[in-house]
PDB file of N, CA and C in Angstrom:
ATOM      1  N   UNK A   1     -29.945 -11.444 -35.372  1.00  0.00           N
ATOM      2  CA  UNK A   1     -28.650 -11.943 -34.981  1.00  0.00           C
ATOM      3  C   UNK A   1     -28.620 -13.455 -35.063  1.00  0.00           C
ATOM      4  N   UNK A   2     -27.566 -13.930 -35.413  1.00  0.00           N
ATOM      5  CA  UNK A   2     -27.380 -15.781 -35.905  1.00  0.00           C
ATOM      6  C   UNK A   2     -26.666 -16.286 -34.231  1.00  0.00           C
ATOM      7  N   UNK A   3     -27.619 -17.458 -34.130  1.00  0.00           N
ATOM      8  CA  UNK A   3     -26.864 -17.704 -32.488  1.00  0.00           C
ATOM      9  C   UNK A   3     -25.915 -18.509 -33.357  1.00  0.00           C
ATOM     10  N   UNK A   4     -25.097 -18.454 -31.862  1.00  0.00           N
ATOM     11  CA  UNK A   4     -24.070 -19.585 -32.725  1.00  0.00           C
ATOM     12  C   UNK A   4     -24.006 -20.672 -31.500  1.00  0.00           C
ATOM     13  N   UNK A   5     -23.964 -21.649 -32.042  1.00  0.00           N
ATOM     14  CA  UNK A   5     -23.559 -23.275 -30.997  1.00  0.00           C
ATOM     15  C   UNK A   5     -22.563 -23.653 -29.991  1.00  0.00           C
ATOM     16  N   UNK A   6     -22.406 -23.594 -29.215  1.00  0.00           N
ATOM     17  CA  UNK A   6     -20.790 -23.726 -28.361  1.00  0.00           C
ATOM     18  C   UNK A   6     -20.101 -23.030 -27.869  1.00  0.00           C
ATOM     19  N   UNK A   7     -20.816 -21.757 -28.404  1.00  0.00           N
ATOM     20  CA  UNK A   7     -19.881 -20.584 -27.689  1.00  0.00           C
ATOM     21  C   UNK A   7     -20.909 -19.756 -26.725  1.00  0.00           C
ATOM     22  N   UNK A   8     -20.886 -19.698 -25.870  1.00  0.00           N
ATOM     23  CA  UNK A   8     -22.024 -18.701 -24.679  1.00  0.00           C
ATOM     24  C   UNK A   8     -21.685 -17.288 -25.045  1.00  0.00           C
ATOM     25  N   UNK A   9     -23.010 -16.543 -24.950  1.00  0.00           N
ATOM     26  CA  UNK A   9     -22.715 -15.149 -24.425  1.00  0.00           C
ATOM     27  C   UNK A   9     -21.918 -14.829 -23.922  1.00  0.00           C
ATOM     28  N   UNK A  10     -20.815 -13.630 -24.153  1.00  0.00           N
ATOM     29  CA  UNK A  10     -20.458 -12.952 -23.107  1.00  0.00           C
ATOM     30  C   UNK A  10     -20.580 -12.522 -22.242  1.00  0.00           C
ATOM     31  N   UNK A  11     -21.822 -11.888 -22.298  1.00  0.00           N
ATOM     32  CA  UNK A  11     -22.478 -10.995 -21.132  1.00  0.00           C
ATOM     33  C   UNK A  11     -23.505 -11.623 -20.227  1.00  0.00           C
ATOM     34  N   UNK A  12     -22.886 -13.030 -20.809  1.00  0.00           N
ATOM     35  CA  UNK A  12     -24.052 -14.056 -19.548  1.00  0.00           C
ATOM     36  C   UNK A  12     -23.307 -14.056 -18.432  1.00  0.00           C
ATOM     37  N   UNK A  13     -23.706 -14.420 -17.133  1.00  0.00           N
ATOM     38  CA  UNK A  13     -22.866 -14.582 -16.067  1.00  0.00           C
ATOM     39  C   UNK A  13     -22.493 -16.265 -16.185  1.00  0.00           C
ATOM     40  N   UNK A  14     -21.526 -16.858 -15.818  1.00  0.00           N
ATOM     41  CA  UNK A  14     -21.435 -18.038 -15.478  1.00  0.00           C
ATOM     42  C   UNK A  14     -21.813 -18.712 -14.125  1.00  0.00           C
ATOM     43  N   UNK A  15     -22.553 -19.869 -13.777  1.00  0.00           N
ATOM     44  CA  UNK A  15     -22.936 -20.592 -12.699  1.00  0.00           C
ATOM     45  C   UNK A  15     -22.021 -20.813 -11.399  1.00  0.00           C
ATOM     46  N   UNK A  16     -20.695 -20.964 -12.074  1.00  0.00           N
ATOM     47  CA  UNK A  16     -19.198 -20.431 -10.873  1.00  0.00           C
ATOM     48  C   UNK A  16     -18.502 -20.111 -11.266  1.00  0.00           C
ATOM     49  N   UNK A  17     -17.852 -19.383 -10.501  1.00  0.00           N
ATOM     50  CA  UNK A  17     -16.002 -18.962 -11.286  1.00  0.00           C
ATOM     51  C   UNK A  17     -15.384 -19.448 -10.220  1.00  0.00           C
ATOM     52  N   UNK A  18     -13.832 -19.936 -10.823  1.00  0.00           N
ATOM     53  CA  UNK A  18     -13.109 -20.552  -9.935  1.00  0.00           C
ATOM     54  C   UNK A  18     -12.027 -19.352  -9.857  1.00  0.00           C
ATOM     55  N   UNK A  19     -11.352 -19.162  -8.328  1.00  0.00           N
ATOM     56  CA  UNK A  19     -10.532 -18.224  -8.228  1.00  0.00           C
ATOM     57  C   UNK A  19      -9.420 -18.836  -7.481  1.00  0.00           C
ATOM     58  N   UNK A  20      -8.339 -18.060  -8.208  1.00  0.00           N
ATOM     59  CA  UNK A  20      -7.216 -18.482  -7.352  1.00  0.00           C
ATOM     60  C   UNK A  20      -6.873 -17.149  -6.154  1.00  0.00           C
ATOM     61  N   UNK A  21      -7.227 -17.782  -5.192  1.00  0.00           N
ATOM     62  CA  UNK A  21      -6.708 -16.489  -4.090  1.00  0.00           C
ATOM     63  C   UNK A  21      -5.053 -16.240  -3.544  1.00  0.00           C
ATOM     64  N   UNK A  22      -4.565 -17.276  -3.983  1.00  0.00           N
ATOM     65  CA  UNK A  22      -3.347 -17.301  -3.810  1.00  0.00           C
ATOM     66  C   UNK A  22      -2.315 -15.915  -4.556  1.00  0.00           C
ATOM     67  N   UNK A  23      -3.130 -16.033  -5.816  1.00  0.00           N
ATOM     68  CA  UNK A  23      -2.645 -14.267  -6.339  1.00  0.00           C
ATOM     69  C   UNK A  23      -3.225 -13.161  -5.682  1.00  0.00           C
ATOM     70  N   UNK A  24      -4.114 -13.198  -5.309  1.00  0.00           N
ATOM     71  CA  UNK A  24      -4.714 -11.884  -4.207  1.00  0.00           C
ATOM     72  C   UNK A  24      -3.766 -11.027  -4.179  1.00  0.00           C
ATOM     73  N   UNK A  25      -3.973  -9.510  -4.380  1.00  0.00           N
ATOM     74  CA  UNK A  25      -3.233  -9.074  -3.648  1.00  0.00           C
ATOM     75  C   UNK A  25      -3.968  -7.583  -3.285  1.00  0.00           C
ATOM     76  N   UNK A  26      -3.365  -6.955  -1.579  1.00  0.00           N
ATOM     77  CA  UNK A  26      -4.417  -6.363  -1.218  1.00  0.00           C
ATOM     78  C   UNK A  26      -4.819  -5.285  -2.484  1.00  0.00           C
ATOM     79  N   UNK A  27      -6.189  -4.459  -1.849  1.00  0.00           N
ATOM     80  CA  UNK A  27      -6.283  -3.522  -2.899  1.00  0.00           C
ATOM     81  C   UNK A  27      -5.290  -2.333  -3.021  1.00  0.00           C
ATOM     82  N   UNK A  28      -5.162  -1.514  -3.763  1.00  0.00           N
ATOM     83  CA  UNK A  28      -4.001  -0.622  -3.709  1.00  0.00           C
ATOM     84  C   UNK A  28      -4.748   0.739  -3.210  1.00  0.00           C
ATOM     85  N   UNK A  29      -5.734   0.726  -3.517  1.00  0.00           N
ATOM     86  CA  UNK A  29      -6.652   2.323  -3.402  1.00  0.00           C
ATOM     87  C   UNK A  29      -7.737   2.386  -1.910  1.00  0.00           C
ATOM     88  N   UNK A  30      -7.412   0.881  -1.588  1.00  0.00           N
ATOM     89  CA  UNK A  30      -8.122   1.224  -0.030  1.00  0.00           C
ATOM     90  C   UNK A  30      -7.128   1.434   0.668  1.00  0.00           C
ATOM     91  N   UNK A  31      -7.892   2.563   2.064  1.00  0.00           N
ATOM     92  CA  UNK A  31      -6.912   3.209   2.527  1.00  0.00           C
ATOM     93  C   UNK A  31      -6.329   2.103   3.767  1.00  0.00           C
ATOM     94  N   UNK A  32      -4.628   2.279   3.605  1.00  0.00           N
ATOM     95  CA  UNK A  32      -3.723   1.040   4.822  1.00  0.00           C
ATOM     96  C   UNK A  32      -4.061   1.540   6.062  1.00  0.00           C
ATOM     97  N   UNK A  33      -4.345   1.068   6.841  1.00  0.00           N
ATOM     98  CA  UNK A  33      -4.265   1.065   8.699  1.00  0.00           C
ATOM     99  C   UNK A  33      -3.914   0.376   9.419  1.00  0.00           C
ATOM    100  N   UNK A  34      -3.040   0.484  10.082  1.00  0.00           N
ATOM    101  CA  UNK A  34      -2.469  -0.596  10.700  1.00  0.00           C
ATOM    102  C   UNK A  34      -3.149  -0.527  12.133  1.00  0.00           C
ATOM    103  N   UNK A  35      -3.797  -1.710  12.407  1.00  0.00           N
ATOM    104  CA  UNK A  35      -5.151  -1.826  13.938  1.00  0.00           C
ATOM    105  C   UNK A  35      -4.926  -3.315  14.265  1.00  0.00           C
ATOM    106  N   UNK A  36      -5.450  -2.723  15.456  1.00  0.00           N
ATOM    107  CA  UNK A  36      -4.818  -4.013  16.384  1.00  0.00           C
ATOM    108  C   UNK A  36      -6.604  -4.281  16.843  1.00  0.00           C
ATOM    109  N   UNK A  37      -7.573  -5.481  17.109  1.00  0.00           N
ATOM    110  CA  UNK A  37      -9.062  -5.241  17.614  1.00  0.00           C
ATOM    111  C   UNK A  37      -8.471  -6.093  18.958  1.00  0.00           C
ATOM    112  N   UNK A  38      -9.318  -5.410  19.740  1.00  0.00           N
ATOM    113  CA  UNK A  38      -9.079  -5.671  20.655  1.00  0.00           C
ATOM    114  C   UNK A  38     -10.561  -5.921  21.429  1.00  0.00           C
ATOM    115  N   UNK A  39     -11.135  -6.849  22.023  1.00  0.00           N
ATOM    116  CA  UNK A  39     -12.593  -7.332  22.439  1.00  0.00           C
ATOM    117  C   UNK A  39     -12.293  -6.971  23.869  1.00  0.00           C
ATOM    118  N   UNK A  40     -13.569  -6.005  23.864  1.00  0.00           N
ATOM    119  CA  UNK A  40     -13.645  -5.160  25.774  1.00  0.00           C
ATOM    120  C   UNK A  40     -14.851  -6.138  26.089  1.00  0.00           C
ATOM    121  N   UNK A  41     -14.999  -6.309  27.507  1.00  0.00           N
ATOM    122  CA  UNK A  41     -15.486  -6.792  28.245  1.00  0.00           C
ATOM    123  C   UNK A  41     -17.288  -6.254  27.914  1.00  0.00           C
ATOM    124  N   UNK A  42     -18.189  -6.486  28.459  1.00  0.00           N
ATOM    125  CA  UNK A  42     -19.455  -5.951  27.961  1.00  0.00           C
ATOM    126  C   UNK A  42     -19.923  -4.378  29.362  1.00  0.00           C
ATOM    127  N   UNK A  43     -18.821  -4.694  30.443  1.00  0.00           N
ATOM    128  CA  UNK A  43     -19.430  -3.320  31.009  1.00  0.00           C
ATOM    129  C   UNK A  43     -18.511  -2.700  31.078  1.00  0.00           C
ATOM    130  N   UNK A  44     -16.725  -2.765  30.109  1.00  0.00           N
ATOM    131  CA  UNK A  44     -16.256  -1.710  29.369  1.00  0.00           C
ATOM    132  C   UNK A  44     -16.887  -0.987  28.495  1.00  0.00           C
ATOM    133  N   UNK A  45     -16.957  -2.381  27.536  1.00  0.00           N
ATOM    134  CA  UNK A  45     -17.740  -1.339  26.651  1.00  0.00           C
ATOM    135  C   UNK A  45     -18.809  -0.203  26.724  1.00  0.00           C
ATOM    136  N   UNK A  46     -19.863  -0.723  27.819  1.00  0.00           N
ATOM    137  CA  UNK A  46     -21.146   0.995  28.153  1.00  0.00           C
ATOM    138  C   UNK A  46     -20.140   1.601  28.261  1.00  0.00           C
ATOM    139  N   UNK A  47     -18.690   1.712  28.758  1.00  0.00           N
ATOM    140  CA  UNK A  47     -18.036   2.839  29.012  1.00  0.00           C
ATOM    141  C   UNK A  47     -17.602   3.550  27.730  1.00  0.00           C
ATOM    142  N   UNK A  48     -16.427   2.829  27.405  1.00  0.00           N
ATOM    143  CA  UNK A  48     -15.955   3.376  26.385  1.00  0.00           C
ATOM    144  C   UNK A  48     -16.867   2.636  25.227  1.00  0.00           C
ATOM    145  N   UNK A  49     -17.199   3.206  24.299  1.00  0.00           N
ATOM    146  CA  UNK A  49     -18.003   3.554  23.439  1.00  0.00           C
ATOM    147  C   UNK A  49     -17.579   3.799  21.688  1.00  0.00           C
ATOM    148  N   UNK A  50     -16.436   4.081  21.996  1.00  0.00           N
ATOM    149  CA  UNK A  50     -15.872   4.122  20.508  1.00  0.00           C
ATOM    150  C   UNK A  50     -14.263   3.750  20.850  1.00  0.00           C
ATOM    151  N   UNK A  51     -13.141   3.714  19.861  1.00  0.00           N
ATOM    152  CA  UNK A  51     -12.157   3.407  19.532  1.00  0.00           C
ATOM    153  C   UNK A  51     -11.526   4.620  19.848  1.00  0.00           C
ATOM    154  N   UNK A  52     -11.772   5.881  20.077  1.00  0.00           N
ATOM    155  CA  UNK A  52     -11.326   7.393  20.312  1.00  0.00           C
ATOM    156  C   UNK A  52     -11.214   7.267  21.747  1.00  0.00           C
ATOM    157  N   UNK A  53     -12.680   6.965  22.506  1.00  0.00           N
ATOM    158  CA  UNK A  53     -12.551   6.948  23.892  1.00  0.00           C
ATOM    159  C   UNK A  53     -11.265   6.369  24.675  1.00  0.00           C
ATOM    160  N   UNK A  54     -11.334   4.602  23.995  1.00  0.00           N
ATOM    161  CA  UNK A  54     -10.070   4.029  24.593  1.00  0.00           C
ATOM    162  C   UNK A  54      -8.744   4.377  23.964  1.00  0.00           C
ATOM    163  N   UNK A  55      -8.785   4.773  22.740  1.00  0.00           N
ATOM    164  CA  UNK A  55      -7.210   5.151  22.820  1.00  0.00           C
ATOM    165  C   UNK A  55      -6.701   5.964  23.529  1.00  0.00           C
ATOM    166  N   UNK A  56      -7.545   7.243  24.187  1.00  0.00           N
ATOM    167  CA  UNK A  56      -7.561   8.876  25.092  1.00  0.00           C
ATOM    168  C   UNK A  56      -7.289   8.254  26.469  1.00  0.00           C
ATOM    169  N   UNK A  57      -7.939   7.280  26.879  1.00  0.00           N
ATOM    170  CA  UNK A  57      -7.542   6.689  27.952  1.00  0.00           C
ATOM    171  C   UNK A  57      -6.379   5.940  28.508  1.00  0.00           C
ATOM    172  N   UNK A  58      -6.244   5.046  27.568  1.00  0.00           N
ATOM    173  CA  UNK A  58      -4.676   4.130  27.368  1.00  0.00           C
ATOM    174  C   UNK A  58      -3.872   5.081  26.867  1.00  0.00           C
ATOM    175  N   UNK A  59      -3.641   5.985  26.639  1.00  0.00           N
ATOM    176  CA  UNK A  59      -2.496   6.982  26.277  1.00  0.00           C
ATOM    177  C   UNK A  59      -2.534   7.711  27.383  1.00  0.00           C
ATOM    178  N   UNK A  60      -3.806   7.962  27.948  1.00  0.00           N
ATOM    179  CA  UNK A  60      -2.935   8.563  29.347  1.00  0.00           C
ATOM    180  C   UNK A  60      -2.511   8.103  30.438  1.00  0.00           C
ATOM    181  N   UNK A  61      -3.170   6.653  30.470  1.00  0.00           N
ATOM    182  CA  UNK A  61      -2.797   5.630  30.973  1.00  0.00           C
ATOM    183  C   UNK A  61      -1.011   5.697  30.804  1.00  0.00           C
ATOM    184  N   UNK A  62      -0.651   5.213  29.943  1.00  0.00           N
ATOM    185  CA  UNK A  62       0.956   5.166  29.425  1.00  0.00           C
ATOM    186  C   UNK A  62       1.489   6.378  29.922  1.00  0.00           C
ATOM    187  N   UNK A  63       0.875   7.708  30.067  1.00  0.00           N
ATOM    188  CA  UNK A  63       1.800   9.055  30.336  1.00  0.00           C
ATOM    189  C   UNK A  63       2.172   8.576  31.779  1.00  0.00           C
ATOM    190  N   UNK A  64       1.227   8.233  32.379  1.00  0.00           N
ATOM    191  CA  UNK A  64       1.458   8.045  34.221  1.00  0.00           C
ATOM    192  C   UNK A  64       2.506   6.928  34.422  1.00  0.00           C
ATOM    193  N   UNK A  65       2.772   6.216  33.659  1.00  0.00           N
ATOM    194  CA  UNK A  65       3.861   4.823  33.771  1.00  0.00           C
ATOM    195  C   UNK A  65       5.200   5.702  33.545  1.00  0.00           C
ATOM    196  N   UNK A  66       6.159   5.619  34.515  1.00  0.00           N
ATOM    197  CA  UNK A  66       7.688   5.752  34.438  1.00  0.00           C
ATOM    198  C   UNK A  66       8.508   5.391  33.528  1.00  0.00           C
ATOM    199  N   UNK A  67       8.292   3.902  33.421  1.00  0.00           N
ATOM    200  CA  UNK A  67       9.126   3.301  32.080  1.00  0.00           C
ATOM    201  C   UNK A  67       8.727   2.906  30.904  1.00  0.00           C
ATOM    202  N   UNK A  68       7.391   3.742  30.698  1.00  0.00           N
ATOM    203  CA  UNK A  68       7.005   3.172  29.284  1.00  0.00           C
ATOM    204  C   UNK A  68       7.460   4.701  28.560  1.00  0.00           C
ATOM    205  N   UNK A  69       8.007   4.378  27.323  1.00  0.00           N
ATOM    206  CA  UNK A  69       8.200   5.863  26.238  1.00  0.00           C
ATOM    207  C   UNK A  69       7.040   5.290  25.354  1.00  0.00           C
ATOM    208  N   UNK A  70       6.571   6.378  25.349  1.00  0.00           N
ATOM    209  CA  UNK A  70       5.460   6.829  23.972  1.00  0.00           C
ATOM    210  C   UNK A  70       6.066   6.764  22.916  1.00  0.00           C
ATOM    211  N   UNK A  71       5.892   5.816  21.383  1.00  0.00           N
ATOM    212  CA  UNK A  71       6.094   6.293  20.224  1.00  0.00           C
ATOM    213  C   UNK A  71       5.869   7.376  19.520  1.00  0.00           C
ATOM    214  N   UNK A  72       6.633   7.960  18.934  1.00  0.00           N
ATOM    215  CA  UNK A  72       6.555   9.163  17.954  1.00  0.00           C
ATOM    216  C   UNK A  72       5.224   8.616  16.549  1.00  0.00           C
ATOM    217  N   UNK A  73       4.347   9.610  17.093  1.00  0.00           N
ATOM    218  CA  UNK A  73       3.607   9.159  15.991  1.00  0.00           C
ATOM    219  C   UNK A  73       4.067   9.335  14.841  1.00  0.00           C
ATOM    220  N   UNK A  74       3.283   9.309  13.690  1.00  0.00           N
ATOM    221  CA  UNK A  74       4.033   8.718  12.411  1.00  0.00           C
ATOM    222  C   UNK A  74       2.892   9.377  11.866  1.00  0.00           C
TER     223      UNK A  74
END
């Protein structure tokens, strides 16, 4: 094969690439969730333990409140 002068490999990697993030846009094939994080205290957390625990709790939390309506899940 004849190298040639001035022109690089293709299949070389380059040292940086410059990106414009301003075009970003999210991915289309990861899945959307709409989440709120919320940082528990450190002896909540031994309690609740996962993201299942506290939502089971704060939702029943909300059933016992008079004036809060529950959203229709979606």
């Amino acid at each position: 094969m004849k190298k040639t002068s001035g022109a690089s490999n293709p299949d070389e990697l380059k040292p940086e690439y410059s990106l414009d993030y301003r075009k970003a846009r999210p991915n289309r094939f990861a899945p959307q969730k709409d989440a709120v994080l919320v940082a528990l205290d450190p002896d909540v957390a031994q309690i609740f333990t996962s993201a299942e625990h506290v939502n089971a709790v704060l939702r029943a939390l909300i059933h016992t409140m008079p004036n809060i309506a529950m959203p229709k899940a979606g």
